[in-house]
PDB file of N, CA and C in Angstrom:
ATOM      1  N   UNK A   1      58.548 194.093   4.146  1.00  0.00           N
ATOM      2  CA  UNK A   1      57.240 193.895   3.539  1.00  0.00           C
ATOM      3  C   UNK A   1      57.299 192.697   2.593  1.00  0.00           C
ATOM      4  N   UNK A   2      56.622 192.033   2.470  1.00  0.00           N
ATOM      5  CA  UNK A   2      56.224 190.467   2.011  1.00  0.00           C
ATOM      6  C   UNK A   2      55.863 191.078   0.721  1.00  0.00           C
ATOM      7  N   UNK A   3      56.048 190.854  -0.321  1.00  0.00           N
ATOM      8  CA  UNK A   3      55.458 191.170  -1.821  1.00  0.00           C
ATOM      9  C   UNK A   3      54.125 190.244  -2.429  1.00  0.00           C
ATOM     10  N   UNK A   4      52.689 190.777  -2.009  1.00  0.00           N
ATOM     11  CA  UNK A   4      51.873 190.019  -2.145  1.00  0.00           C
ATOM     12  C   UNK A   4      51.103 190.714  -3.410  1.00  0.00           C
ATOM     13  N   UNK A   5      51.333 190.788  -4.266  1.00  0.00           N
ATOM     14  CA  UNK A   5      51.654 191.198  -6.071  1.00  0.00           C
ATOM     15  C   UNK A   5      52.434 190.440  -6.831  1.00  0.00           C
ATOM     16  N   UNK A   6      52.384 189.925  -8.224  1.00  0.00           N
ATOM     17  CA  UNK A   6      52.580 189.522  -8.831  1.00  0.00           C
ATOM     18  C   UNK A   6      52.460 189.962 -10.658  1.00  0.00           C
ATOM     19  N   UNK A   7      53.535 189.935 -11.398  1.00  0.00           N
ATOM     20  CA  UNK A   7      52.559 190.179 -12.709  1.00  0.00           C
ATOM     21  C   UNK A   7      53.514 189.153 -13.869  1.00  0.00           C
ATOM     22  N   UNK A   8      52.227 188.550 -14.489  1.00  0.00           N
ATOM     23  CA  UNK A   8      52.275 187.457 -15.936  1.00  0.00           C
ATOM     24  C   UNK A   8      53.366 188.447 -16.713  1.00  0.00           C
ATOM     25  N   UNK A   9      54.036 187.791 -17.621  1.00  0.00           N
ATOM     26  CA  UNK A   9      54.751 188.631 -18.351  1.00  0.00           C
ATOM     27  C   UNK A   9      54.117 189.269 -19.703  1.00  0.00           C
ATOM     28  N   UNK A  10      52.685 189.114 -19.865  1.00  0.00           N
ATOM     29  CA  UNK A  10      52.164 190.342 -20.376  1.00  0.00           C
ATOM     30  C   UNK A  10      51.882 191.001 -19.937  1.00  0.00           C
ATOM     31  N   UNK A  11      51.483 191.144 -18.718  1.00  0.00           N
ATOM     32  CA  UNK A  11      51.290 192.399 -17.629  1.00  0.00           C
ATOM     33  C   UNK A  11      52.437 192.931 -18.039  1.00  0.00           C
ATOM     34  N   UNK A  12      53.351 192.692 -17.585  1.00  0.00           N
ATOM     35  CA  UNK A  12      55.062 193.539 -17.654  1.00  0.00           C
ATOM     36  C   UNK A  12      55.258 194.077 -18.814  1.00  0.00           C
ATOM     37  N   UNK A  13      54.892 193.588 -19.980  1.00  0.00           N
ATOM     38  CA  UNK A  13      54.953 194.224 -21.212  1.00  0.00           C
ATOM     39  C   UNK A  13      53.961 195.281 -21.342  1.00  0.00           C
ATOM     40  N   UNK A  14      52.670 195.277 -20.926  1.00  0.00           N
ATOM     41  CA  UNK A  14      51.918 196.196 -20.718  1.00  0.00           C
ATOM     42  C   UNK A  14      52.261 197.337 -19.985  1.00  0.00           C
ATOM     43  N   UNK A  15      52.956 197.421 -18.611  1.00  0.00           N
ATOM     44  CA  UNK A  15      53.566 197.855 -18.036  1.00  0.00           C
ATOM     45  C   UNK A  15      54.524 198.935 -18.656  1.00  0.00           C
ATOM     46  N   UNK A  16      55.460 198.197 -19.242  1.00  0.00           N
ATOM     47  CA  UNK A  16      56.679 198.860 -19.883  1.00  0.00           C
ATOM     48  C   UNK A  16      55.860 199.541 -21.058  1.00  0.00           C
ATOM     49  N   UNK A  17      55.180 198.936 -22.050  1.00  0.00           N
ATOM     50  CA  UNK A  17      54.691 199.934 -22.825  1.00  0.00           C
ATOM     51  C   UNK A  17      53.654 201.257 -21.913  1.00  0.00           C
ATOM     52  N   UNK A  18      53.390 201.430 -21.213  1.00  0.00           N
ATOM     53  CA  UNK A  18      52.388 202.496 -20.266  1.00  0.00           C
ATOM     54  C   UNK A  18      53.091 203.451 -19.677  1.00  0.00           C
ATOM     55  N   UNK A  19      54.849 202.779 -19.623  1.00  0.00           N
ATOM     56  CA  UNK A  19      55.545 203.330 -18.940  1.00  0.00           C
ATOM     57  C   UNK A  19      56.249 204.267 -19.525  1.00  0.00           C
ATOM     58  N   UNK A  20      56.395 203.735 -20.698  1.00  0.00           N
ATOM     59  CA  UNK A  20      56.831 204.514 -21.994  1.00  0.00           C
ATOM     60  C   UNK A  20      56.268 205.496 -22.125  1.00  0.00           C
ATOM     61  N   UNK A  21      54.952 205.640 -22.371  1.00  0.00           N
ATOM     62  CA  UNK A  21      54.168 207.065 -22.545  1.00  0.00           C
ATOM     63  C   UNK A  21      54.129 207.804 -21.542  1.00  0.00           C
ATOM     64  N   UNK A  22      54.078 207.350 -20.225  1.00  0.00           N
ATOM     65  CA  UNK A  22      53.182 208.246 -19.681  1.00  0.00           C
ATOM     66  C   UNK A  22      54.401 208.225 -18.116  1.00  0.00           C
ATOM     67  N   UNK A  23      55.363 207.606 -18.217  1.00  0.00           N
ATOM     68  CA  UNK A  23      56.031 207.700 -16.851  1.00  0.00           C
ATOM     69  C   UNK A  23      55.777 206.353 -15.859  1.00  0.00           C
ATOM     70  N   UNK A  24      56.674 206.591 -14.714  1.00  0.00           N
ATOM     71  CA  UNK A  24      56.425 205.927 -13.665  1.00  0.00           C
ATOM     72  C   UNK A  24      54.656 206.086 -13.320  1.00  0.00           C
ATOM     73  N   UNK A  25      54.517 204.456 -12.971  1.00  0.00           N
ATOM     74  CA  UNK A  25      53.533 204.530 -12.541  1.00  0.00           C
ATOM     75  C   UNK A  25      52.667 203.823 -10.943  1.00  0.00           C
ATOM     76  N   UNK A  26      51.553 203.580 -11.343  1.00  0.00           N
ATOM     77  CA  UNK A  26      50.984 202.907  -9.505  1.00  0.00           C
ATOM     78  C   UNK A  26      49.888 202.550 -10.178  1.00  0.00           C
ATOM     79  N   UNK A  27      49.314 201.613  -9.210  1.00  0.00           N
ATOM     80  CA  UNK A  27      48.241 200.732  -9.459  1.00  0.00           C
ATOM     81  C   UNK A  27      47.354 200.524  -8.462  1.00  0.00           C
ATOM     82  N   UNK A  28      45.998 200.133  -8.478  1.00  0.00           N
ATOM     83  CA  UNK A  28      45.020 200.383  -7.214  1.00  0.00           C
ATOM     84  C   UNK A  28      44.135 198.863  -7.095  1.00  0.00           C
ATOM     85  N   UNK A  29      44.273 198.201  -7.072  1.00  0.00           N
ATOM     86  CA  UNK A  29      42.701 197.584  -6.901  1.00  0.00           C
ATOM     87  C   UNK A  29      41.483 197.870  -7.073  1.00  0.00           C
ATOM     88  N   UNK A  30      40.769 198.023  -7.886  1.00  0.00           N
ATOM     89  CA  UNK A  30      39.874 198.436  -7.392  1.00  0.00           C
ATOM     90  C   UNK A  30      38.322 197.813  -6.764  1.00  0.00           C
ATOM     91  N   UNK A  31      37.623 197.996  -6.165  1.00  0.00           N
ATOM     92  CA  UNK A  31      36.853 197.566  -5.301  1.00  0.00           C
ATOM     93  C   UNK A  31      35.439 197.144  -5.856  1.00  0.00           C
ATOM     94  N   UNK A  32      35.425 197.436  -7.383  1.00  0.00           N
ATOM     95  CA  UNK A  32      33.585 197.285  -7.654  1.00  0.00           C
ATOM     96  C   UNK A  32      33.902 198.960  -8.095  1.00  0.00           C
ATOM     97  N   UNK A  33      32.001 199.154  -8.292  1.00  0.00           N
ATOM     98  CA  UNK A  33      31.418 200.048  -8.623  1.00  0.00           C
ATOM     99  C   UNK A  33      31.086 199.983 -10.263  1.00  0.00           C
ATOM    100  N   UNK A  34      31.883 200.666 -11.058  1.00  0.00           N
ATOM    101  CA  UNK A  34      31.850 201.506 -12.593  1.00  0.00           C
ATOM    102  C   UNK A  34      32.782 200.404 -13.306  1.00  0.00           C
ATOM    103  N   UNK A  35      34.368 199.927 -12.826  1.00  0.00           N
ATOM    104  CA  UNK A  35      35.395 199.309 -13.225  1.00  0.00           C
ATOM    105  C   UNK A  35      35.313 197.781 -12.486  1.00  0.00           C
ATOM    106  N   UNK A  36      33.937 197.353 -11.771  1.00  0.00           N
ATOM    107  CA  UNK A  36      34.378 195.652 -11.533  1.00  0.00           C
ATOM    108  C   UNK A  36      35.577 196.064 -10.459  1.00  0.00           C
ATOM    109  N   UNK A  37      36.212 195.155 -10.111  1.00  0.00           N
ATOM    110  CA  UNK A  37      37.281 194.580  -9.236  1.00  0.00           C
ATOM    111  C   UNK A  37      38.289 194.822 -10.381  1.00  0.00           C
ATOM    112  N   UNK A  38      38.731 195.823 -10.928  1.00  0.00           N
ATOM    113  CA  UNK A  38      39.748 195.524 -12.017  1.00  0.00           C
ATOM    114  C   UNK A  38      40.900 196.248 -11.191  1.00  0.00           C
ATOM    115  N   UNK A  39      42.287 195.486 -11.784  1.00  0.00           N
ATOM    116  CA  UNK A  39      43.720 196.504 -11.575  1.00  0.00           C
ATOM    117  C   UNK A  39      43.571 197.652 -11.962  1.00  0.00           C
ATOM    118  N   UNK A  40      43.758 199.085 -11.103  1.00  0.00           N
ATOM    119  CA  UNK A  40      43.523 200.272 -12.129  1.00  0.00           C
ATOM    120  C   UNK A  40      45.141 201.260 -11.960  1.00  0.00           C
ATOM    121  N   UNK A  41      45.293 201.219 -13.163  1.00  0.00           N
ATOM    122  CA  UNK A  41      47.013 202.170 -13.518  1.00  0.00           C
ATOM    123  C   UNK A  41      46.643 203.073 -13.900  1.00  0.00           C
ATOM    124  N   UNK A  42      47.785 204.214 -12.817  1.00  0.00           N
ATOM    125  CA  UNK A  42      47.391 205.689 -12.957  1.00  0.00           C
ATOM    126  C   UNK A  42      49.123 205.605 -13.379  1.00  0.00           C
ATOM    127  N   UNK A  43      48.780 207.249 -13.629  1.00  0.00           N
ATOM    128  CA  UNK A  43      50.382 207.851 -13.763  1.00  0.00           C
ATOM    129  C   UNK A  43      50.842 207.934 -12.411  1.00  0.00           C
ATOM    130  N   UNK A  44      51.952 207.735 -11.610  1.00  0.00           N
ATOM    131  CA  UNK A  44      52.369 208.245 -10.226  1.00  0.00           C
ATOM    132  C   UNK A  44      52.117 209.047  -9.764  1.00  0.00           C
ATOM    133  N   UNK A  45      51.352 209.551  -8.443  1.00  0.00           N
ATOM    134  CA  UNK A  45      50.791 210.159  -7.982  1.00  0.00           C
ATOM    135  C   UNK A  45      49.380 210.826  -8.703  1.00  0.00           C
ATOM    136  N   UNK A  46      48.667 210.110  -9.161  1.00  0.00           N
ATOM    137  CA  UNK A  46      47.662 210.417  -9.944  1.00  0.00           C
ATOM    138  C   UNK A  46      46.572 210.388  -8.807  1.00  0.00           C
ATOM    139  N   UNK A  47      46.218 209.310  -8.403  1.00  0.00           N
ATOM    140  CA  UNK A  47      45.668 209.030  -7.391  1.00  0.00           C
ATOM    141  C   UNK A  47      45.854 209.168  -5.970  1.00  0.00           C
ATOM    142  N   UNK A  48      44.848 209.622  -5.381  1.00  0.00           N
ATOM    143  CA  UNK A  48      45.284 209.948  -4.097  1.00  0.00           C
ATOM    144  C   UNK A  48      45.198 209.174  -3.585  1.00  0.00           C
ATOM    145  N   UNK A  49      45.784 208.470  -2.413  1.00  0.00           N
ATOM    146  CA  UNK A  49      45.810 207.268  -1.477  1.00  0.00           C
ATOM    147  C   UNK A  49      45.160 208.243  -0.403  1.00  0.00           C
ATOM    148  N   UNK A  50      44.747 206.963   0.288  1.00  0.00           N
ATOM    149  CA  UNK A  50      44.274 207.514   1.584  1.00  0.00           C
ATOM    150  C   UNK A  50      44.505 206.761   2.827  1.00  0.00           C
ATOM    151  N   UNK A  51      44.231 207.019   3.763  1.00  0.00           N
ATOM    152  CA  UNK A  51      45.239 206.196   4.716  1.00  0.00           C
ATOM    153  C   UNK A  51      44.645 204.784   5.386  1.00  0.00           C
ATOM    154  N   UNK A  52      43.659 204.467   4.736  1.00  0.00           N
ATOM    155  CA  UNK A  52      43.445 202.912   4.918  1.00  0.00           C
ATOM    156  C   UNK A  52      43.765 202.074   3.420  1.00  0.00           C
ATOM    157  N   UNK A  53      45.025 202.849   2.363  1.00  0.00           N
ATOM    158  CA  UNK A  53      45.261 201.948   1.530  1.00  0.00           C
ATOM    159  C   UNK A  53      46.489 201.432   2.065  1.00  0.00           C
ATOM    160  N   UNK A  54      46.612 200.413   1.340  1.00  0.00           N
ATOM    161  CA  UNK A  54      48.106 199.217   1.809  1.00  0.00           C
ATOM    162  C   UNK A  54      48.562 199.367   0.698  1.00  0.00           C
ATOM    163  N   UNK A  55      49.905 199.158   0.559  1.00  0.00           N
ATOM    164  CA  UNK A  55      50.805 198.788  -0.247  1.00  0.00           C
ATOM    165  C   UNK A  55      50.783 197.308  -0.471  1.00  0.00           C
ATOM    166  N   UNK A  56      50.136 196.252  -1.117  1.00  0.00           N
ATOM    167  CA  UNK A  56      50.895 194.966  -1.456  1.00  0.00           C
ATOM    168  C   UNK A  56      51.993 194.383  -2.328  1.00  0.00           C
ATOM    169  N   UNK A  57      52.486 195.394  -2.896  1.00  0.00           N
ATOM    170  CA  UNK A  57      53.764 194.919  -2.748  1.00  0.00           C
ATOM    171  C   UNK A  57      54.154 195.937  -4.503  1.00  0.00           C
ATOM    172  N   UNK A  58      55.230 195.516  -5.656  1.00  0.00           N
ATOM    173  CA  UNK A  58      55.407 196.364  -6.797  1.00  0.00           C
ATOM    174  C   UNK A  58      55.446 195.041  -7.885  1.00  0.00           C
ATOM    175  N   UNK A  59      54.696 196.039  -8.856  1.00  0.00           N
ATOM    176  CA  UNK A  59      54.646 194.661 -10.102  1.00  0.00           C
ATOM    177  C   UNK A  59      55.596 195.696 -11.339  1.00  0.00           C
ATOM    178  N   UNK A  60      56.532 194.967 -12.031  1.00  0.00           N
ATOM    179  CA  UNK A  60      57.194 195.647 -12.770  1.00  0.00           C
ATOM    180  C   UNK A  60      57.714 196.951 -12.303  1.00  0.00           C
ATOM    181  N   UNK A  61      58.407 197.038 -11.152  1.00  0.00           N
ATOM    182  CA  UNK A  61      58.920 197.716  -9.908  1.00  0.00           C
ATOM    183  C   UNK A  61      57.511 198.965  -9.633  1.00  0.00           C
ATOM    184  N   UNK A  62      56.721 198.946 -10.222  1.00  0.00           N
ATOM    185  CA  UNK A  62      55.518 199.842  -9.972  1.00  0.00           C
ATOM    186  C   UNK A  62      55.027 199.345  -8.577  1.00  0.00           C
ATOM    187  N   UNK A  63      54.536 200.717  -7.637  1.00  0.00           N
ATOM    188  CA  UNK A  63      53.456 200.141  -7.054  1.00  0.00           C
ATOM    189  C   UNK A  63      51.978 200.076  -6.575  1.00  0.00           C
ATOM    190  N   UNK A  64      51.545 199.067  -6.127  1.00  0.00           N
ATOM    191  CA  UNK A  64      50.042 198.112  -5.814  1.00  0.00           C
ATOM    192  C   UNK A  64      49.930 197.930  -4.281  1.00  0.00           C
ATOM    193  N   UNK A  65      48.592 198.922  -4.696  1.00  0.00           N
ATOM    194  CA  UNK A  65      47.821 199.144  -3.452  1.00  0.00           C
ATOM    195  C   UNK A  65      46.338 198.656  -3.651  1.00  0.00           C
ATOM    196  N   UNK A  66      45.597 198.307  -2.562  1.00  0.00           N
ATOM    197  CA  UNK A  66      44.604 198.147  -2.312  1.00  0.00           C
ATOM    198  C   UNK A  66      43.806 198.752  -0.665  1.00  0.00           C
ATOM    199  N   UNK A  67      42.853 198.771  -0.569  1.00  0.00           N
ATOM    200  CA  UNK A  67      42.077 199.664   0.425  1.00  0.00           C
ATOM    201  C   UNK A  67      41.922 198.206   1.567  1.00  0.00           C
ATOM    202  N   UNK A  68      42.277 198.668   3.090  1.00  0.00           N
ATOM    203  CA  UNK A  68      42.423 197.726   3.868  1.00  0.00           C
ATOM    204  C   UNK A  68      41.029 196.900   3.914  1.00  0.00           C
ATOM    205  N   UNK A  69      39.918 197.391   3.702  1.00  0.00           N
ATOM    206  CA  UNK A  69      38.984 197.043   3.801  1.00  0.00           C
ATOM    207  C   UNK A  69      38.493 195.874   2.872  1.00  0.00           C
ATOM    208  N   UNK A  70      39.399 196.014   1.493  1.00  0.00           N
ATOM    209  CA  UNK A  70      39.006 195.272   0.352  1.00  0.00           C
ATOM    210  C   UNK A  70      40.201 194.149   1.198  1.00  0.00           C
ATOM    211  N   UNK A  71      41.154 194.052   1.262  1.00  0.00           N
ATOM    212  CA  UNK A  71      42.438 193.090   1.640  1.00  0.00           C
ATOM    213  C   UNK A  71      41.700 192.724   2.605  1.00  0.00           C
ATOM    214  N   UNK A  72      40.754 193.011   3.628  1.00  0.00           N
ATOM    215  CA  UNK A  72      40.363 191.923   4.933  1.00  0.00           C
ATOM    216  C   UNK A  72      39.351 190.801   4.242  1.00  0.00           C
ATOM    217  N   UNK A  73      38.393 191.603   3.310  1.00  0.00           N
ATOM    218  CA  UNK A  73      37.627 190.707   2.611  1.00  0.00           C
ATOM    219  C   UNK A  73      38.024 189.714   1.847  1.00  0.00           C
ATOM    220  N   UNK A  74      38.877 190.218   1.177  1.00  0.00           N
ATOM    221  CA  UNK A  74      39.411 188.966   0.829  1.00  0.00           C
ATOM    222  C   UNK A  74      40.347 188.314   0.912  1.00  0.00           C
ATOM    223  N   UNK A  75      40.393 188.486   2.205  1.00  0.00           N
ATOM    224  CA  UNK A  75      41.150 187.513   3.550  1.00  0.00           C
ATOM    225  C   UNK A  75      42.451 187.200   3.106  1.00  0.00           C
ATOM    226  N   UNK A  76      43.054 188.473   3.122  1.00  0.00           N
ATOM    227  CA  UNK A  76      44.847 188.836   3.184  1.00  0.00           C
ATOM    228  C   UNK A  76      44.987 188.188   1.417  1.00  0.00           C
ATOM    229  N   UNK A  77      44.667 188.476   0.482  1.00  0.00           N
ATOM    230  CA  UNK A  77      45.005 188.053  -1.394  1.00  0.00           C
ATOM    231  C   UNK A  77      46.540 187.929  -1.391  1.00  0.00           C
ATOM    232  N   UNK A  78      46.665 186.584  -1.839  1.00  0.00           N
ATOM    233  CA  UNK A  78      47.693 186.988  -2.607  1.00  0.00           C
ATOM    234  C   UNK A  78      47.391 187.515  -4.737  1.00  0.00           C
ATOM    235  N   UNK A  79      47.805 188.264  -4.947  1.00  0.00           N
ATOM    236  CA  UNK A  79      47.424 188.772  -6.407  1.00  0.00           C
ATOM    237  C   UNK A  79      48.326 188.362  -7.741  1.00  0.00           C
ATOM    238  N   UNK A  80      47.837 188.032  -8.377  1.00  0.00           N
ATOM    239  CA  UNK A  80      48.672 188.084  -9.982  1.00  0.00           C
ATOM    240  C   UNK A  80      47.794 188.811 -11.059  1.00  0.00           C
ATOM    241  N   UNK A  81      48.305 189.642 -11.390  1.00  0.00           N
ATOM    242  CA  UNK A  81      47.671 190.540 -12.293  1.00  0.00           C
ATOM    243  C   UNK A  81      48.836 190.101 -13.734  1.00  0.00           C
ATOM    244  N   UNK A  82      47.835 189.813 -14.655  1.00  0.00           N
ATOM    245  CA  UNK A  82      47.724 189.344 -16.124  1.00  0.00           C
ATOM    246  C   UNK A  82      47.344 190.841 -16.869  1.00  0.00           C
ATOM    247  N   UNK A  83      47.175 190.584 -17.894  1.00  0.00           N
ATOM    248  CA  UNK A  83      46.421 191.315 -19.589  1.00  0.00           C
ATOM    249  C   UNK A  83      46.515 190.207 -20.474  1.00  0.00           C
ATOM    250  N   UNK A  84      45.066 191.018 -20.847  1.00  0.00           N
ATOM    251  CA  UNK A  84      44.704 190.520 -21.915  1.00  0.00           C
ATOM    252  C   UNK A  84      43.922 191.025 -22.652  1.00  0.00           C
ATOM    253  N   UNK A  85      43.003 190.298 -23.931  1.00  0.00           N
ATOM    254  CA  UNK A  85      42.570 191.327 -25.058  1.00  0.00           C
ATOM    255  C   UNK A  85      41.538 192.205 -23.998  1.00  0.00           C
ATOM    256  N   UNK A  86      41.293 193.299 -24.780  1.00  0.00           N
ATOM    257  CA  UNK A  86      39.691 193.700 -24.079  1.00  0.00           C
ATOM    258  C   UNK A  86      40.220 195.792 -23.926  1.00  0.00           C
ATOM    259  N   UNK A  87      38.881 196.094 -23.117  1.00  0.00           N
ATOM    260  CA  UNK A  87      39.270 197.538 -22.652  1.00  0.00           C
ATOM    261  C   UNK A  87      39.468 197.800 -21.328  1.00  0.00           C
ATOM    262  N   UNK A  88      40.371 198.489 -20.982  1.00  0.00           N
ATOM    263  CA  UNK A  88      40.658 198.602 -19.551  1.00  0.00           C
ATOM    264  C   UNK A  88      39.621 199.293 -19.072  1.00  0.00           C
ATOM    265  N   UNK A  89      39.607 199.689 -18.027  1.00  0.00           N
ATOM    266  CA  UNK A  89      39.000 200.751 -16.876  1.00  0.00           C
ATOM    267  C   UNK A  89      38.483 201.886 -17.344  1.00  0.00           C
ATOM    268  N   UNK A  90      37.561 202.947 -17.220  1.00  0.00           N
ATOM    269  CA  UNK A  90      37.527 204.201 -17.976  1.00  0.00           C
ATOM    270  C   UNK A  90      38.893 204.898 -17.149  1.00  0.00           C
ATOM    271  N   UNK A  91      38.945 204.952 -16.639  1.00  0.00           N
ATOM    272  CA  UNK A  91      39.760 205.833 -15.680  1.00  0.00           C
ATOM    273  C   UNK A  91      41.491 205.082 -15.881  1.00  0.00           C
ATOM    274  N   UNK A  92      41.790 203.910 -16.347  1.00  0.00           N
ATOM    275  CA  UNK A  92      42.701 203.403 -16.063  1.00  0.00           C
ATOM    276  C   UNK A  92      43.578 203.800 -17.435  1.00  0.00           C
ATOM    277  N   UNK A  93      45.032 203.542 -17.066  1.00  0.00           N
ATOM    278  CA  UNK A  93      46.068 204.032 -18.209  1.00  0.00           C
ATOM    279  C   UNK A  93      45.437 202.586 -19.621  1.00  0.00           C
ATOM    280  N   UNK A  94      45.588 201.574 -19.303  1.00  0.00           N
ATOM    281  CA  UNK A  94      45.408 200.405 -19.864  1.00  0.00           C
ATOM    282  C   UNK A  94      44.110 200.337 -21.137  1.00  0.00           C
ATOM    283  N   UNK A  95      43.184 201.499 -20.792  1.00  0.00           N
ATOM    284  CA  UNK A  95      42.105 202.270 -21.488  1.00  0.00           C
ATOM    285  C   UNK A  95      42.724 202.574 -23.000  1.00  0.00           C
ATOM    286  N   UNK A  96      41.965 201.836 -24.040  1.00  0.00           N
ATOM    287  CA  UNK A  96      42.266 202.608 -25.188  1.00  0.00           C
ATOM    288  C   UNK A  96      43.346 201.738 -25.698  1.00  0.00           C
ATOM    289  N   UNK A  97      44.416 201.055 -25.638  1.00  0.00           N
ATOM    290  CA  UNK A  97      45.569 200.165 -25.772  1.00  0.00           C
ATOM    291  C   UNK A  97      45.032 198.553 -26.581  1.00  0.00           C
ATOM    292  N   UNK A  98      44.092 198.426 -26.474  1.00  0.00           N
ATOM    293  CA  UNK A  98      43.393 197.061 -26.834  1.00  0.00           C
ATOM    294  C   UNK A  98      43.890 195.964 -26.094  1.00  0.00           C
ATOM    295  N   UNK A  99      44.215 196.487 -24.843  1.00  0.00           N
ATOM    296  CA  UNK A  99      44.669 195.062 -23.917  1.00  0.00           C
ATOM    297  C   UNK A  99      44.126 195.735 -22.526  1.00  0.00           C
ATOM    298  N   UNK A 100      43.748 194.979 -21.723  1.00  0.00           N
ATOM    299  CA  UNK A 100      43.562 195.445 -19.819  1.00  0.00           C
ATOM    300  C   UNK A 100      44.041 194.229 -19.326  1.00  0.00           C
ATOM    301  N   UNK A 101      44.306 195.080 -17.615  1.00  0.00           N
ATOM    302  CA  UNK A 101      44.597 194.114 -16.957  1.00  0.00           C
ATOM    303  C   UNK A 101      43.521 193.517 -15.881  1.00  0.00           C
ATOM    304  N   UNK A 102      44.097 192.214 -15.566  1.00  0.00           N
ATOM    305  CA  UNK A 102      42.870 191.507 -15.039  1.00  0.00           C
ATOM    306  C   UNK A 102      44.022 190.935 -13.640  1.00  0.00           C
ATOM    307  N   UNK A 103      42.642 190.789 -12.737  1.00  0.00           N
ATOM    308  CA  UNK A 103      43.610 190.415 -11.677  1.00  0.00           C
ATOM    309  C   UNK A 103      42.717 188.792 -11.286  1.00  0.00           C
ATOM    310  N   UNK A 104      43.869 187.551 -10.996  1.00  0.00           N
ATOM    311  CA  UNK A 104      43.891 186.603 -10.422  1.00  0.00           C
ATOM    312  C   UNK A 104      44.171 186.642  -8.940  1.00  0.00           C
ATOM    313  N   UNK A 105      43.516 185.952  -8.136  1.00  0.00           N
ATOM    314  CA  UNK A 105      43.670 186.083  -6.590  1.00  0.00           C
ATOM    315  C   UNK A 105      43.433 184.869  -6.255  1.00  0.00           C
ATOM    316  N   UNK A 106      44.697 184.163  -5.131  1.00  0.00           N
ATOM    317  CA  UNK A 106      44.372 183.505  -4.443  1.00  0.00           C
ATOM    318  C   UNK A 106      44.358 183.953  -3.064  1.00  0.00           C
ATOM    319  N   UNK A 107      43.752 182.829  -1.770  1.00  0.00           N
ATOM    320  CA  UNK A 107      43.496 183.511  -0.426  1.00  0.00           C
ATOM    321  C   UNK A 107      45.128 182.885   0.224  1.00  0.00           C
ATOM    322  N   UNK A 108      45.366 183.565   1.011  1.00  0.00           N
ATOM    323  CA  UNK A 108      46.901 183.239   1.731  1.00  0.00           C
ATOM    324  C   UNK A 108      46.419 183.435   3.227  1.00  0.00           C
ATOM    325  N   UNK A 109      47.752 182.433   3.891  1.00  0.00           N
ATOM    326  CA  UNK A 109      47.296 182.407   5.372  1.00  0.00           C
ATOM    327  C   UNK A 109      48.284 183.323   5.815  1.00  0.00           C
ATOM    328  N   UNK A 110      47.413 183.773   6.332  1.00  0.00           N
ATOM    329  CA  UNK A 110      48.497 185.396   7.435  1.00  0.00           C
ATOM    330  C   UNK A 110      49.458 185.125   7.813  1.00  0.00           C
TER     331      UNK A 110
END
């Protein structure tokens, strides 16, 4: 598997502090709706996958998934997920911390 994830080294610090509290964790894409297109961090196995999510690859050995449907749209991403000031996700670990993560995307050729 090709590692098409990435994370800034405040992501990673974010990371490690999230990891600290709350355990191994995973991360989703998310698609719109309530949370925007934001990175969303659960505790491991928090979230249920379902079987049109992909794995793109592990950021701070965590891993990042997205829904095949979102990855065709935007025509195979490669991702770098950052933090920075602000509030995360309602739903996301990053919530409440005074930092979220934000995701950068470029398009990659298959």
């Amino acid at each position: 598997m090709q590692n098409k994830v990435e994370a800034t080294q405040a992501a990673l610090r974010l990371i490690k502090q999230l990891e600290a509290k709350h355990g191994e964790l995973m991360f989703h894409q998310s698609g719109g709706c309530c949370d925007g297109s934001a990175p969303m961090c659960y505790a491991k196995g928090e979230l249920f996958l379902g079987d049109n999510d992909i794995l793109l690859g592990k950021i701070g050995g965590m891993e990042f998934y997205i829904s095949e449907d979102q990855y065709k749209a935007w025509k195979y991403p490669h991702l770098t997920i950052d933090a920075i000031k602000g509030n995360g996700g309602m739903f996301s670990l990053d919530n409440g911390t005074g930092k979220r993560f934000i995701t950068r995307s470029e398009t990659c050729e298959v």
